[in-house]
PDB file of N, CA and C in Angstrom:
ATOM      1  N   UNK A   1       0.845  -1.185   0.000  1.00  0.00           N
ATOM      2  CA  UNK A   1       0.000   0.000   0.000  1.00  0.00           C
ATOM      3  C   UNK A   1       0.888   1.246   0.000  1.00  0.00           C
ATOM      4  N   UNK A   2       0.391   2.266  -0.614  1.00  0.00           N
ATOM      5  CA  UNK A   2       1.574   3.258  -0.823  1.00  0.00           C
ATOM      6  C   UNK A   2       1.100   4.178   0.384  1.00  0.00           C
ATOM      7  N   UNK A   3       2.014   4.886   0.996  1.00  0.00           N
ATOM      8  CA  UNK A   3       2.150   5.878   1.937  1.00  0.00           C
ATOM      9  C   UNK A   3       1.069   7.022   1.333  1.00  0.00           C
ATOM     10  N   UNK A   4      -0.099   7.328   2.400  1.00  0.00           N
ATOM     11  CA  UNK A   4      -0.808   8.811   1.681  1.00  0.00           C
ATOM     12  C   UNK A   4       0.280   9.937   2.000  1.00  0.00           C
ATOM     13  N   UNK A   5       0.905  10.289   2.909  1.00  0.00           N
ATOM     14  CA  UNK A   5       1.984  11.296   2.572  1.00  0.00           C
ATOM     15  C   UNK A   5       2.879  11.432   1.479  1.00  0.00           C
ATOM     16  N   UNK A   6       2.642  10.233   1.038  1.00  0.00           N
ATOM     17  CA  UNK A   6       3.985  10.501  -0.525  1.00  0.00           C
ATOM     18  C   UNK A   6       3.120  10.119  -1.857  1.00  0.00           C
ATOM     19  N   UNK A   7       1.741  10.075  -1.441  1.00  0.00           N
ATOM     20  CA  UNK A   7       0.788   9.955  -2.809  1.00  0.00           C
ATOM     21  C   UNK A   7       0.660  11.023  -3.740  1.00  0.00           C
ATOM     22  N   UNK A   8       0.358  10.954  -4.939  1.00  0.00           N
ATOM     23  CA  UNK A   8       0.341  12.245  -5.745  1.00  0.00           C
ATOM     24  C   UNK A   8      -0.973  11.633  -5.761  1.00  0.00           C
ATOM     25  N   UNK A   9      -1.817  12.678  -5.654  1.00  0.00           N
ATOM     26  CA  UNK A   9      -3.121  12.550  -5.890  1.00  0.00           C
ATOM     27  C   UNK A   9      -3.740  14.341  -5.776  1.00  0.00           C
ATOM     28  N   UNK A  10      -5.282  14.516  -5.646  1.00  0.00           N
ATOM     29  CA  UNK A  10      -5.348  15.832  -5.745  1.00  0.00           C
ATOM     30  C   UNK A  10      -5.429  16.757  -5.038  1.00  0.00           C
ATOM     31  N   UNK A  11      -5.046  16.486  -3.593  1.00  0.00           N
ATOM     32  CA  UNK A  11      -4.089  17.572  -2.568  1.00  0.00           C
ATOM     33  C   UNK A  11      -3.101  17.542  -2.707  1.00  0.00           C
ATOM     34  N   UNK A  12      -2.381  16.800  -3.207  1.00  0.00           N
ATOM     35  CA  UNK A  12      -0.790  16.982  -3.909  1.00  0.00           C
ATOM     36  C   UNK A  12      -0.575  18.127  -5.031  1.00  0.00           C
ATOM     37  N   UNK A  13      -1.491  17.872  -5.681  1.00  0.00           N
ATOM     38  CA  UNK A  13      -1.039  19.068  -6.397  1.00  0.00           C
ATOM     39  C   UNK A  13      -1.853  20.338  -6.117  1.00  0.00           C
ATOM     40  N   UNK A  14      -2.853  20.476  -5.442  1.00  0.00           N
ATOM     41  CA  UNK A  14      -3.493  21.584  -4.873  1.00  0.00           C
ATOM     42  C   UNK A  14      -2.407  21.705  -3.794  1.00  0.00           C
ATOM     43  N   UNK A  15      -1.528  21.137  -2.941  1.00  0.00           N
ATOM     44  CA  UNK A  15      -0.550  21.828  -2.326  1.00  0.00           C
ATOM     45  C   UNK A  15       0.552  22.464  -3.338  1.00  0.00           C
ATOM     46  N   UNK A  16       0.936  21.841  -4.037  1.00  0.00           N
ATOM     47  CA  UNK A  16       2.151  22.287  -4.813  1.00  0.00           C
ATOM     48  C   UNK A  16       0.899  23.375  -5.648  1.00  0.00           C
ATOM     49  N   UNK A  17       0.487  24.108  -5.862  1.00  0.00           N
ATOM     50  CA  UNK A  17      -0.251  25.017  -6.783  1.00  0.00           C
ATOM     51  C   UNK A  17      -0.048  25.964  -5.636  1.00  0.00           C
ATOM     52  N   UNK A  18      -0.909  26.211  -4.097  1.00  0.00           N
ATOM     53  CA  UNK A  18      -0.680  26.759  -3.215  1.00  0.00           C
ATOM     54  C   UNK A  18       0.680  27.360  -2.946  1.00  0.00           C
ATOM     55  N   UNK A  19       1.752  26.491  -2.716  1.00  0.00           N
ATOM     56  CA  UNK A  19       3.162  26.751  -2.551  1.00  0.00           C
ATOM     57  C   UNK A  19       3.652  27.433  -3.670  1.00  0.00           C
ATOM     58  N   UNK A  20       3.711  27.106  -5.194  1.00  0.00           N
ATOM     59  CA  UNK A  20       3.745  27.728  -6.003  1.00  0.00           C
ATOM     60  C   UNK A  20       3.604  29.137  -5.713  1.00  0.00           C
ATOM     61  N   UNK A  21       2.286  29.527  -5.898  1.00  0.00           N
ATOM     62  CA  UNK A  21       1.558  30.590  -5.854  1.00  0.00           C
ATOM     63  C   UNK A  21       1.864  31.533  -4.737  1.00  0.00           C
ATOM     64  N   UNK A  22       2.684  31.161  -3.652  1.00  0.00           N
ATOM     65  CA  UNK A  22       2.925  31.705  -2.645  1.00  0.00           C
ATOM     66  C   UNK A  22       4.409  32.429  -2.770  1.00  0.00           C
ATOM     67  N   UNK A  23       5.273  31.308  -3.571  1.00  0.00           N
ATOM     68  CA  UNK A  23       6.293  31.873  -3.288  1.00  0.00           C
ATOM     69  C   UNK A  23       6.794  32.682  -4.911  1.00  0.00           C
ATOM     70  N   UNK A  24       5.331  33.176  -6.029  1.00  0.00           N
ATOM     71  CA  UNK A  24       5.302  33.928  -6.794  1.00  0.00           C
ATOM     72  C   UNK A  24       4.740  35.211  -5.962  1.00  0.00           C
ATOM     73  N   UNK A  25       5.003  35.089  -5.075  1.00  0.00           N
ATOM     74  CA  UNK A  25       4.228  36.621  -4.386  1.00  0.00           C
ATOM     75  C   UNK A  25       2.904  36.388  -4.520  1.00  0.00           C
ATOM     76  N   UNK A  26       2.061  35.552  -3.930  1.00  0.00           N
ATOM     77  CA  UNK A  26       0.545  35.794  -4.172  1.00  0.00           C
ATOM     78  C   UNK A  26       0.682  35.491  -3.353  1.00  0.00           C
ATOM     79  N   UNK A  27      -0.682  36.478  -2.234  1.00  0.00           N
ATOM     80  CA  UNK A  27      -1.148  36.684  -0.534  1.00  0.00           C
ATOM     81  C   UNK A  27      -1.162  35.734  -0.448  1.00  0.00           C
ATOM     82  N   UNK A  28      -2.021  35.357   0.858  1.00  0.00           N
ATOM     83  CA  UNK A  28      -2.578  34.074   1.140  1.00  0.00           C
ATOM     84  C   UNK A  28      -4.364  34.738   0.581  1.00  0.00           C
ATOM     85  N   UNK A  29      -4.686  35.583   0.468  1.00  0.00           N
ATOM     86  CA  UNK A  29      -6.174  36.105   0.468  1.00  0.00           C
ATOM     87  C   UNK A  29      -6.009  35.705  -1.455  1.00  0.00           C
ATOM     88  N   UNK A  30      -4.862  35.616  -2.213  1.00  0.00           N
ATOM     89  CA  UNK A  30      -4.856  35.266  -3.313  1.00  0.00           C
ATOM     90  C   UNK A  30      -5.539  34.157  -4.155  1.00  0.00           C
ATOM     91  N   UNK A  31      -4.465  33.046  -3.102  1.00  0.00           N
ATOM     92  CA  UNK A  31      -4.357  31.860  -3.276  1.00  0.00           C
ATOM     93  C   UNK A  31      -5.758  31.396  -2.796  1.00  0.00           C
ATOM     94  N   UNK A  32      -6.156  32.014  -1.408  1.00  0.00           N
ATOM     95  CA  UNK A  32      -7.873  31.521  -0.951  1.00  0.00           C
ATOM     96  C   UNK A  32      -8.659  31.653  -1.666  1.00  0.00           C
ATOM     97  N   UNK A  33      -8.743  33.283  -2.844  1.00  0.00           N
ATOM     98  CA  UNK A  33      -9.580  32.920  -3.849  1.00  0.00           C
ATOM     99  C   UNK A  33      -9.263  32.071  -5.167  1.00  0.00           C
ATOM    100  N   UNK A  34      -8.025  31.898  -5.372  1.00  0.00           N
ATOM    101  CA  UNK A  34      -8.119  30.595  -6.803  1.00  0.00           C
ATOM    102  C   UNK A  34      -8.275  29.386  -6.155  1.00  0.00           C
ATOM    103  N   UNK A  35      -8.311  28.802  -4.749  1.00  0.00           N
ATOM    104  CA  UNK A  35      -8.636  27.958  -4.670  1.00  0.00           C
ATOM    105  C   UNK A  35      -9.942  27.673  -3.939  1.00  0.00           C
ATOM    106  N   UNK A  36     -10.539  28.584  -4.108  1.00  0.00           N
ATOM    107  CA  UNK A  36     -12.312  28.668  -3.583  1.00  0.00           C
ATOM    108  C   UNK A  36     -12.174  27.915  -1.901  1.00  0.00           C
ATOM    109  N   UNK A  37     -11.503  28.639  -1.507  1.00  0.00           N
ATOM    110  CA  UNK A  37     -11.550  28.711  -0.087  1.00  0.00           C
ATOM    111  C   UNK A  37     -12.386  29.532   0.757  1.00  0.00           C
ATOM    112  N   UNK A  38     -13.531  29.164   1.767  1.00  0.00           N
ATOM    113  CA  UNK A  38     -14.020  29.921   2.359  1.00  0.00           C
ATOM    114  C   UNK A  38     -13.542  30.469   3.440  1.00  0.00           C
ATOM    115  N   UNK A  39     -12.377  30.555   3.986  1.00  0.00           N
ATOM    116  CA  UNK A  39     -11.097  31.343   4.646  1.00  0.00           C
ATOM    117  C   UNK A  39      -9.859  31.112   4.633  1.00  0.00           C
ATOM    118  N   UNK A  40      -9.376  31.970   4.431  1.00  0.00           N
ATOM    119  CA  UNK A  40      -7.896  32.305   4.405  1.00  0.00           C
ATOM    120  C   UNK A  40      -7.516  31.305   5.422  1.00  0.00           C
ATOM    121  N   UNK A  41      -7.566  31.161   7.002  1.00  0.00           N
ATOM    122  CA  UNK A  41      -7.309  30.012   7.678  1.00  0.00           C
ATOM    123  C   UNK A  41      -7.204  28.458   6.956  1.00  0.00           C
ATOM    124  N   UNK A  42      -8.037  28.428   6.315  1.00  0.00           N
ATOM    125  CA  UNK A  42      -8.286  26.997   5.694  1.00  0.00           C
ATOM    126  C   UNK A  42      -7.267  26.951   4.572  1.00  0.00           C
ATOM    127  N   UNK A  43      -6.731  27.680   4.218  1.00  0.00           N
ATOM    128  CA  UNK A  43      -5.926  27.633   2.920  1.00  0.00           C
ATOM    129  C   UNK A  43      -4.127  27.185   3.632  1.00  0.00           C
ATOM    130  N   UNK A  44      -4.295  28.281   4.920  1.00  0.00           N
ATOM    131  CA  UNK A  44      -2.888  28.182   5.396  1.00  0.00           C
ATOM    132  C   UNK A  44      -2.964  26.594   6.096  1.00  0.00           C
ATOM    133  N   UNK A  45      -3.739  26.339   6.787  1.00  0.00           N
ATOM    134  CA  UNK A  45      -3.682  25.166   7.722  1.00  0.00           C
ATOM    135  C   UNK A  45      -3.421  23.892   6.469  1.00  0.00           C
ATOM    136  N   UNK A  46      -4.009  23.508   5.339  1.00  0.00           N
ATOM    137  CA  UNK A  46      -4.005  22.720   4.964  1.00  0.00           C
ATOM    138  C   UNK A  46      -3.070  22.395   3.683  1.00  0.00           C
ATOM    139  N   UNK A  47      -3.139  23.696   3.483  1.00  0.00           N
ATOM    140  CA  UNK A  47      -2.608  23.402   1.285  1.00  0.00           C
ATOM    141  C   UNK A  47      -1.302  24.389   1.646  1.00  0.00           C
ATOM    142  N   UNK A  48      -0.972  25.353   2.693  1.00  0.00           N
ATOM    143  CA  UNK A  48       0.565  25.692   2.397  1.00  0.00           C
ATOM    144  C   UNK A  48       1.577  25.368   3.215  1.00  0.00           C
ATOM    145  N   UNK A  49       2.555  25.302   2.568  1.00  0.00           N
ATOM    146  CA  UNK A  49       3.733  24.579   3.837  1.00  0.00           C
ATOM    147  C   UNK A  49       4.983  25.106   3.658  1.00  0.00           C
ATOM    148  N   UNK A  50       5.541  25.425   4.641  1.00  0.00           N
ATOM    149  CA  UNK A  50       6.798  26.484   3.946  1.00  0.00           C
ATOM    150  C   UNK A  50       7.719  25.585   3.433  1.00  0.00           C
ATOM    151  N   UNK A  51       8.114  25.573   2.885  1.00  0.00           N
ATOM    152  CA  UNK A  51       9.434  24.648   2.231  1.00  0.00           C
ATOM    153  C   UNK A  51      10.656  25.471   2.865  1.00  0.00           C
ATOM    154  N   UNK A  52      11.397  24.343   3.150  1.00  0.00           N
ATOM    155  CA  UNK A  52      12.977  24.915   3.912  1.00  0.00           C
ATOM    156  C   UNK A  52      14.053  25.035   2.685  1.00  0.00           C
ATOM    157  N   UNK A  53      14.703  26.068   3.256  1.00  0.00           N
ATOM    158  CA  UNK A  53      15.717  26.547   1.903  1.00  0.00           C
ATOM    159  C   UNK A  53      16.776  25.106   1.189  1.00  0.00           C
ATOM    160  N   UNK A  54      16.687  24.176   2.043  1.00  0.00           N
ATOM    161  CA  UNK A  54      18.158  23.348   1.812  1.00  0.00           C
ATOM    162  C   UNK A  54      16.967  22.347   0.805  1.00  0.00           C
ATOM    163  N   UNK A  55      15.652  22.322   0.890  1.00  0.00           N
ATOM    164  CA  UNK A  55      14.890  21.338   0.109  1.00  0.00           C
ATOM    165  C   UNK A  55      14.912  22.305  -1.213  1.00  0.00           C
ATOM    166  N   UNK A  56      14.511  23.443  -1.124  1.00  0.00           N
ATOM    167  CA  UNK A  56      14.390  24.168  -2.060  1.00  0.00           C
ATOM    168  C   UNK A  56      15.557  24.061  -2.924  1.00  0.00           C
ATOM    169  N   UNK A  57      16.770  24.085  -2.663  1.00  0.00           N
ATOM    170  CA  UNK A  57      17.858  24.351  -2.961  1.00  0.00           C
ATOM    171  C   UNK A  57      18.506  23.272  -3.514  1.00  0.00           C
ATOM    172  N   UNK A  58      18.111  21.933  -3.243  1.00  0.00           N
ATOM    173  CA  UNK A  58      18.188  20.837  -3.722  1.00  0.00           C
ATOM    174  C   UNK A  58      17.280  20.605  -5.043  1.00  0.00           C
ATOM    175  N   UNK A  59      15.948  21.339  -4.969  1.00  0.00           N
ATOM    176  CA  UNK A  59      15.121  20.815  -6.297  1.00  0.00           C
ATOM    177  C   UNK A  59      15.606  21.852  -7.348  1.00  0.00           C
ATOM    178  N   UNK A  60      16.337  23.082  -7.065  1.00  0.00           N
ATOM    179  CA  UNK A  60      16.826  24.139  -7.772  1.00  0.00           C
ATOM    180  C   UNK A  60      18.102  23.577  -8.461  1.00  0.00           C
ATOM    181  N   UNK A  61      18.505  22.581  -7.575  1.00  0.00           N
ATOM    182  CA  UNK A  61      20.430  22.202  -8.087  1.00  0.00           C
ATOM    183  C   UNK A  61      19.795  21.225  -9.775  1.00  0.00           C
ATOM    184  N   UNK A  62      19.151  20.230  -8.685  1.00  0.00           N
ATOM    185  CA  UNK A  62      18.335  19.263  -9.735  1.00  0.00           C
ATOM    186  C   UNK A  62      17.796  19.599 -10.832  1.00  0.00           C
ATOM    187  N   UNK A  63      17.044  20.688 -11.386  1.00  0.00           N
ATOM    188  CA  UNK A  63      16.103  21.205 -12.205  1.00  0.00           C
ATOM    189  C   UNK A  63      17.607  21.958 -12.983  1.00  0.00           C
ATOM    190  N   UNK A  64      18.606  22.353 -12.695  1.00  0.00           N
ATOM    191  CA  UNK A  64      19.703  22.850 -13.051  1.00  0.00           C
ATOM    192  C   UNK A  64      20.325  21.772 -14.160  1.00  0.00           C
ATOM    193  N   UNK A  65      20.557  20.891 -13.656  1.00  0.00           N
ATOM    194  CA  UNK A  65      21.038  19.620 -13.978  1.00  0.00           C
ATOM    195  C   UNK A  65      20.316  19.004 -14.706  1.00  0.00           C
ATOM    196  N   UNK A  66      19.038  18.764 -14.751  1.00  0.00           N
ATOM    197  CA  UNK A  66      18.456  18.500 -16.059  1.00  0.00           C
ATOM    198  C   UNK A  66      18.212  19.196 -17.194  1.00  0.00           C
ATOM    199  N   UNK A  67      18.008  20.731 -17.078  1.00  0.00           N
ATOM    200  CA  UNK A  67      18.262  22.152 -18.490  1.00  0.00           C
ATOM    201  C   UNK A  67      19.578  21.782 -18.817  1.00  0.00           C
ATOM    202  N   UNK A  68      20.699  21.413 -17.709  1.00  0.00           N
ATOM    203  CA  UNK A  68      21.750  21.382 -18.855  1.00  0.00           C
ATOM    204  C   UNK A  68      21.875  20.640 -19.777  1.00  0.00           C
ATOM    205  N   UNK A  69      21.353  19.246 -19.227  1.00  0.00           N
ATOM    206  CA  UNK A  69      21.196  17.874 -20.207  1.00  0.00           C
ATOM    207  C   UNK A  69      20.502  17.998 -21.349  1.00  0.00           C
ATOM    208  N   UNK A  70      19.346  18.488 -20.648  1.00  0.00           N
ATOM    209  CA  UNK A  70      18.755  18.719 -22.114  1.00  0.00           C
ATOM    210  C   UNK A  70      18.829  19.753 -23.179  1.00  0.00           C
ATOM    211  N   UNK A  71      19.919  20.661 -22.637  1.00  0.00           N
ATOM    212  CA  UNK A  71      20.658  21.803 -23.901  1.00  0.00           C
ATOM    213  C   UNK A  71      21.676  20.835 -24.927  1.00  0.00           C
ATOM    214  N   UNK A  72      22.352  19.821 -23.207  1.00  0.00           N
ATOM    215  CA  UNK A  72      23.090  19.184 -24.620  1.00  0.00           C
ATOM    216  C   UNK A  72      22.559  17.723 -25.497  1.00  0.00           C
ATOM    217  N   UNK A  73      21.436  17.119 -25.382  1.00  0.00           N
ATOM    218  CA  UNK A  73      20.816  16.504 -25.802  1.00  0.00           C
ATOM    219  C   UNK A  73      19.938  16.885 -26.713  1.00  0.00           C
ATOM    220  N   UNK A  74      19.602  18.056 -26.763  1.00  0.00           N
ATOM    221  CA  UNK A  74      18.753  18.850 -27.797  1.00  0.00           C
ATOM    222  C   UNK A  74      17.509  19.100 -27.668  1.00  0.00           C
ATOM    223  N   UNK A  75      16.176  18.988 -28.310  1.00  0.00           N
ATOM    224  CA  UNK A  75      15.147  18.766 -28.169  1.00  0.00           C
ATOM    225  C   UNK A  75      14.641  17.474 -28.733  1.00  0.00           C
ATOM    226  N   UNK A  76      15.453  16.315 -28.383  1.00  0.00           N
ATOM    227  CA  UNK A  76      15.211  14.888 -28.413  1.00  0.00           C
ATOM    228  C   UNK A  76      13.365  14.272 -27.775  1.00  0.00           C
ATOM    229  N   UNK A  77      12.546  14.260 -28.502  1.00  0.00           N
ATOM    230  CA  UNK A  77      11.269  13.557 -28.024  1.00  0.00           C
ATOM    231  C   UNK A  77      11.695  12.688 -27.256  1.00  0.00           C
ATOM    232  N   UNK A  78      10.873  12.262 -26.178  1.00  0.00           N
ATOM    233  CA  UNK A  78      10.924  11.601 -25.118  1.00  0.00           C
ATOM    234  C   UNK A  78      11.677  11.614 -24.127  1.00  0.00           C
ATOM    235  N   UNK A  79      11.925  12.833 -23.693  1.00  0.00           N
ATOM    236  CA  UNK A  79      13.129  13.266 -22.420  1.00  0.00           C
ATOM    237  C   UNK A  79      14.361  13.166 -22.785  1.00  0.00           C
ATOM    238  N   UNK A  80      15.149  13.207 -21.579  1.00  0.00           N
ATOM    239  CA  UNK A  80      16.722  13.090 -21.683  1.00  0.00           C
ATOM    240  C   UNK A  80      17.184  11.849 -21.668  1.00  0.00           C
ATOM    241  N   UNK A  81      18.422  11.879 -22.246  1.00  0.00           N
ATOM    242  CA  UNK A  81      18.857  11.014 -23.248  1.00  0.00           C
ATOM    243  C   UNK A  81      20.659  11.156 -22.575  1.00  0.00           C
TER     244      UNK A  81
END
């Protein structure tokens, strides 16, 4: 059975949309209305989570590391190569 903390399903990505959206500069009163929240409380308690700089900083190294691959791989269909 897979772990619900590590499920992608659709609070997974309504969190990652939240977080997103948060750390593009959108309030929390933002994010409560694209995600039809009836309070701002409910938006913070459930769908945002601060991400710590060293996680951040790790998916930033990573995402680095794959643009380069795929500059030098080209625009090869079906990912990197």
């Amino acid at each position: 059975m897979r772990d619900p903390a590590t499920a992608v399903n659709p609070r997974a990505f309504r969190r990652t949309f939240a977080n997103l959206d948060s750390v593009h500069s959108a309030t929390v009163k933002d994010v409560q209305g694209a995600m039809r929240h009836s309070t701002p409380d409910q938006t913070l308690k459930v769908y945002m989570r601060e991400i710590p700089n060293g996680v951040r900083n790790a998916v930033d190294a990573l995402d680095q590391l794959y643009s380069q691959k795929r500059g030098l791989a080209g625009d090869a269909p079906g990912g990197l190569q």
